[in-house]
N, C-alpha and C. Protein backbone atom coordinates (compact mmCIF):
# COMPACT_ATOMS: atom_id res chain seq x y z
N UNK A 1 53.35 55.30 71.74
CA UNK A 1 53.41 53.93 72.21
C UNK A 1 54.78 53.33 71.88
N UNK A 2 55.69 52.60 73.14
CA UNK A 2 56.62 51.91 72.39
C UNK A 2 56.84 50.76 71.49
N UNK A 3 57.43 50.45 70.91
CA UNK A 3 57.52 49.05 69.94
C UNK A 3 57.79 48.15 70.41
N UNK A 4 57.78 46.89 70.50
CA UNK A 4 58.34 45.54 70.95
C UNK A 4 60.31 46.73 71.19
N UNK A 5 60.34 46.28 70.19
CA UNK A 5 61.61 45.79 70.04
C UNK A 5 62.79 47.10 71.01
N UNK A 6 61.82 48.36 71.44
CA UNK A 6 62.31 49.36 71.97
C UNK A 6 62.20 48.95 73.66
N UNK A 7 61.14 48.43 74.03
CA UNK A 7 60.84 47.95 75.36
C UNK A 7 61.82 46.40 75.76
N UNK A 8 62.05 45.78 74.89
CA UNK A 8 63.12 44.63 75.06
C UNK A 8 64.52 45.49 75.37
N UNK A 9 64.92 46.16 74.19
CA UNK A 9 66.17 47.17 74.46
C UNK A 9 65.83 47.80 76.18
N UNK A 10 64.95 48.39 76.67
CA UNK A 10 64.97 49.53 77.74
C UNK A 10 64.43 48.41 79.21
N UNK A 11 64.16 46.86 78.78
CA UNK A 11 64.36 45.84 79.72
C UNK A 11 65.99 45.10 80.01
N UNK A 12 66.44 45.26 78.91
CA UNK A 12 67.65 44.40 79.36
C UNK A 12 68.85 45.99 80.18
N UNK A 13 68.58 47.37 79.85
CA UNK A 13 69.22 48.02 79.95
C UNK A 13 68.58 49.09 80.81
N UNK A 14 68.57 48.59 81.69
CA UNK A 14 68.35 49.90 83.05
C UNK A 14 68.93 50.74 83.19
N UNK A 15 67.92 52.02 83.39
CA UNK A 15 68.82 53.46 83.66
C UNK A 15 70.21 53.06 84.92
N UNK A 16 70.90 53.98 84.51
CA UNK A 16 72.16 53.78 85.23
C UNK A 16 71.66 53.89 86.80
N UNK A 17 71.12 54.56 87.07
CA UNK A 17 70.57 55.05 88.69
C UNK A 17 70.27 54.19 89.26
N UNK A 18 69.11 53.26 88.46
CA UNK A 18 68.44 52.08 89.24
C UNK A 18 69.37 51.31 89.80
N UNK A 19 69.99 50.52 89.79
CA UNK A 19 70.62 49.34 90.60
C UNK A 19 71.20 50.67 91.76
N UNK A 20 71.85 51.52 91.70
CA UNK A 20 72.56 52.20 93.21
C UNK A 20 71.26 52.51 93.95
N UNK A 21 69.77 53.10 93.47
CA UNK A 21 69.07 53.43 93.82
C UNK A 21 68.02 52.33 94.70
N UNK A 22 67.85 51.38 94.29
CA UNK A 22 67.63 50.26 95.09
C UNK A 22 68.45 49.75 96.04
N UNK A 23 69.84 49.92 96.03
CA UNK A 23 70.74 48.97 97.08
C UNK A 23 71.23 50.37 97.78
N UNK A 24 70.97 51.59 97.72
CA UNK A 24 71.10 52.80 98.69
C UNK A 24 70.48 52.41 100.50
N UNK A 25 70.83 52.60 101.33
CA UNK A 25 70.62 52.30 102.77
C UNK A 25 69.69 53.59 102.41
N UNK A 26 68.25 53.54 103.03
CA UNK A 26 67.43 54.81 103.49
C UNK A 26 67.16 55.00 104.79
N UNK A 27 66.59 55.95 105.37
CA UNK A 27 65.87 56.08 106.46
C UNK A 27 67.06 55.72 108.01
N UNK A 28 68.46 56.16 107.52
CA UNK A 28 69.26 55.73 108.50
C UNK A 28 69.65 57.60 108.97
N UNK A 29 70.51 57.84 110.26
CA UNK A 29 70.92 59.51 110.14
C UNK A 29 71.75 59.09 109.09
N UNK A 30 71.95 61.13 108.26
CA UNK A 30 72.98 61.49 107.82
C UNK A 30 73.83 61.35 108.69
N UNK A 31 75.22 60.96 108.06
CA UNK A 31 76.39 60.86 108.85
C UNK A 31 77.18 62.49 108.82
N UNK A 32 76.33 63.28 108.15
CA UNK A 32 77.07 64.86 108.01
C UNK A 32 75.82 65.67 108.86
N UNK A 33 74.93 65.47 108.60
CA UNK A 33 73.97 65.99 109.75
C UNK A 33 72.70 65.38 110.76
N UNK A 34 73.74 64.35 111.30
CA UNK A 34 73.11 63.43 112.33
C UNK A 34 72.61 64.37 113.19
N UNK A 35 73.26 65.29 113.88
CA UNK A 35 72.81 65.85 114.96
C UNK A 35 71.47 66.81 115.36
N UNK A 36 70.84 67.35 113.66
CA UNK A 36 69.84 67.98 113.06
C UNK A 36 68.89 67.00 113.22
N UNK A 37 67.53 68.13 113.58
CA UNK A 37 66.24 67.62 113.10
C UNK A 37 65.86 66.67 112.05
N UNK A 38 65.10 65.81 111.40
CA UNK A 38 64.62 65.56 110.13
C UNK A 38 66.25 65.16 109.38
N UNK A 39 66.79 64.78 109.66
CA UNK A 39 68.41 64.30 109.28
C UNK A 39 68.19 62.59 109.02
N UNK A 40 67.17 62.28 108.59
CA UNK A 40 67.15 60.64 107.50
C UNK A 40 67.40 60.69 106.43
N UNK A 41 68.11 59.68 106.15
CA UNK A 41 68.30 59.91 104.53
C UNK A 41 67.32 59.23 103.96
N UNK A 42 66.42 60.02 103.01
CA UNK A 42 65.42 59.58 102.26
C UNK A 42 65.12 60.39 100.87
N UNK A 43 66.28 60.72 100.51
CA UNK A 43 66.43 61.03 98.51
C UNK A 43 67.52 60.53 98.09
N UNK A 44 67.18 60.56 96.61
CA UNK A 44 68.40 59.79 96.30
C UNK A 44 68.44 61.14 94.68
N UNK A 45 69.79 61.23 94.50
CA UNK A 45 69.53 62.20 93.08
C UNK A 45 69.74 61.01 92.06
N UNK A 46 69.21 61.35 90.98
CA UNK A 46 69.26 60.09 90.08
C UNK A 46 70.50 60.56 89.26
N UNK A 47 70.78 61.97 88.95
CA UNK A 47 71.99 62.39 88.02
C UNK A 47 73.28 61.82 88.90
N UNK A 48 73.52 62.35 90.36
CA UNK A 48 74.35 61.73 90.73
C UNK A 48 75.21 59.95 91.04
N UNK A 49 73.36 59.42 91.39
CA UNK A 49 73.60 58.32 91.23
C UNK A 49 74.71 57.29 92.30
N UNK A 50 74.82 58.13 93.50
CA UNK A 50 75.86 57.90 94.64
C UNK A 50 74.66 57.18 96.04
N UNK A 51 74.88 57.83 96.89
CA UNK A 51 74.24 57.54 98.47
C UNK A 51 73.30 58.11 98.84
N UNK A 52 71.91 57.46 99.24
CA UNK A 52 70.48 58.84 99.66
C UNK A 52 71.20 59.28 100.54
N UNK A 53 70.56 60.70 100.58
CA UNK A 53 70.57 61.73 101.48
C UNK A 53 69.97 62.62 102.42
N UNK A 54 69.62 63.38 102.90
CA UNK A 54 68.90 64.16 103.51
C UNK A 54 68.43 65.16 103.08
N UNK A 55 67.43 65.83 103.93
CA UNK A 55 67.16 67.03 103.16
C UNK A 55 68.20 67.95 103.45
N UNK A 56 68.85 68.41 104.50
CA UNK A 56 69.87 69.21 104.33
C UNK A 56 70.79 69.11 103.09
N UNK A 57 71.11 67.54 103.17
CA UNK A 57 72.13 67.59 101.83
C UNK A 57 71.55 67.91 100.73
N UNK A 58 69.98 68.34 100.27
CA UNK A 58 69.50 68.83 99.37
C UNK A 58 70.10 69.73 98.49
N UNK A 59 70.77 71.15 98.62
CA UNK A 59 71.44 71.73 98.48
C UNK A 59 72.67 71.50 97.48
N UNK A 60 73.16 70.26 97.82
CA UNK A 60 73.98 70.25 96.85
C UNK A 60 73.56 69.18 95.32
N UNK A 61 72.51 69.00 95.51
CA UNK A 61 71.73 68.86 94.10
C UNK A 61 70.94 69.55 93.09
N UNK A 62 70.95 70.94 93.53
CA UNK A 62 70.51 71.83 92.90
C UNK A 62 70.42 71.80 91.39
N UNK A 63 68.78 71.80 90.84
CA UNK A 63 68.67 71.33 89.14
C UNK A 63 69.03 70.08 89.06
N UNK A 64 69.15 69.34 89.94
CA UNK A 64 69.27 67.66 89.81
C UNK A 64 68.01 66.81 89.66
N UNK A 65 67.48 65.65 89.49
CA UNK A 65 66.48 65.33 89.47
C UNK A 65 66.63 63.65 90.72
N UNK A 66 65.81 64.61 91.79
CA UNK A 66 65.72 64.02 92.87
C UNK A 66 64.52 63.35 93.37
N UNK A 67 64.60 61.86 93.68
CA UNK A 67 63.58 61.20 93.99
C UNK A 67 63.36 61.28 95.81
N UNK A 68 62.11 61.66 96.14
CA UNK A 68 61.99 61.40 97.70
C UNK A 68 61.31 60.03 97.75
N UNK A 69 62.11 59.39 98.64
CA UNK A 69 61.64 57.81 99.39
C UNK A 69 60.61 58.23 100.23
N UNK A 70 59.94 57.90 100.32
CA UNK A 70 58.92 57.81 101.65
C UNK A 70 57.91 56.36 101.86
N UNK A 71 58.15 56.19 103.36
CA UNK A 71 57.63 54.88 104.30
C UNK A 71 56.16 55.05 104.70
N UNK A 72 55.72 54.18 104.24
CA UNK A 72 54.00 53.84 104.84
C UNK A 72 54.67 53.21 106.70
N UNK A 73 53.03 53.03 107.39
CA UNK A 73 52.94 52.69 108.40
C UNK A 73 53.28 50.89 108.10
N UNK A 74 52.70 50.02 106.56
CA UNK A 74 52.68 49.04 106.60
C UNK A 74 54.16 48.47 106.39
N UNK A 75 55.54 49.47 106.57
CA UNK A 75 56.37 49.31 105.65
C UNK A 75 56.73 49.28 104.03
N UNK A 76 56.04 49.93 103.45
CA UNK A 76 56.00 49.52 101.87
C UNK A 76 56.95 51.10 101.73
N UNK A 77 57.42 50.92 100.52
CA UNK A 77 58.23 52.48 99.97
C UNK A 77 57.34 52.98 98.81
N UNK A 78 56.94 54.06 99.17
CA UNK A 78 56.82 54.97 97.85
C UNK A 78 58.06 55.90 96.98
N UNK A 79 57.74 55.84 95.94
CA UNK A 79 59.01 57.20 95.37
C UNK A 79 57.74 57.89 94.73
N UNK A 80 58.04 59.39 94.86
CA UNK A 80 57.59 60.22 94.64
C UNK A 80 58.65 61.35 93.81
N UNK A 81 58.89 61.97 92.84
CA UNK A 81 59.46 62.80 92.28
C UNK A 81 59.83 64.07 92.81
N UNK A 82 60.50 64.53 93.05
CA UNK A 82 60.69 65.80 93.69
C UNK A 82 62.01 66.40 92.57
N UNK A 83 61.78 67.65 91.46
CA UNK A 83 62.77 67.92 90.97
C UNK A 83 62.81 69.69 91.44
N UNK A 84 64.07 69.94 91.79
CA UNK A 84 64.65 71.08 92.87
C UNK A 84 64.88 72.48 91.44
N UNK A 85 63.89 72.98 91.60
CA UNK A 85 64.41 73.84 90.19
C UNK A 85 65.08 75.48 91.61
N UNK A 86 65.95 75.51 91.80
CA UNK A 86 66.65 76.29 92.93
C UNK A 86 67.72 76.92 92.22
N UNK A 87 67.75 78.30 92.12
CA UNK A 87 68.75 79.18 91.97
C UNK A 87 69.96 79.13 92.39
């Protein structure tokens, strides 16, 4: 269980990821593989901490720990965990 005083610390100080990870554009084409199938960007790697991506761009997160976005019909976002353990 955490302590007061550990949950005040881990409120004022958000993982580094969060703020890029919220203000990331999703669900737009990749601009590197627009022309592909399934080419929305809807992950974001949290180590990197840059622009969601696609699944093609998957690849270059390898052993990263990657969140998949995914859209309900009502509009709402889920995140779901997806970590790439890939050779």
């Amino acid at each position: 269980m955490m302590m007061r005083a550990e949950e005040d610390n881990y409120n004022l100080n958000p993982p580094p990821w969060l703020i890029p990870m919220l203000r990331a554009n999703y669900f737009i084409p990749c601009s590197i593989h627009a022309a592909s199938n399934k080419s929305e960007c809807n992950m974001f790697c949290l180590d990197c901490s840059s622009e969601a991506f696609c699944s093609y761009c998957l690849l270059n997160h390898r052993n990263h720990r990657v969140l998949q976005v995914l859209s309900s019909t009502s509009n709402h976002f889920f995140l779901s965990y997806q970590f790439t353990q890939q050779s």
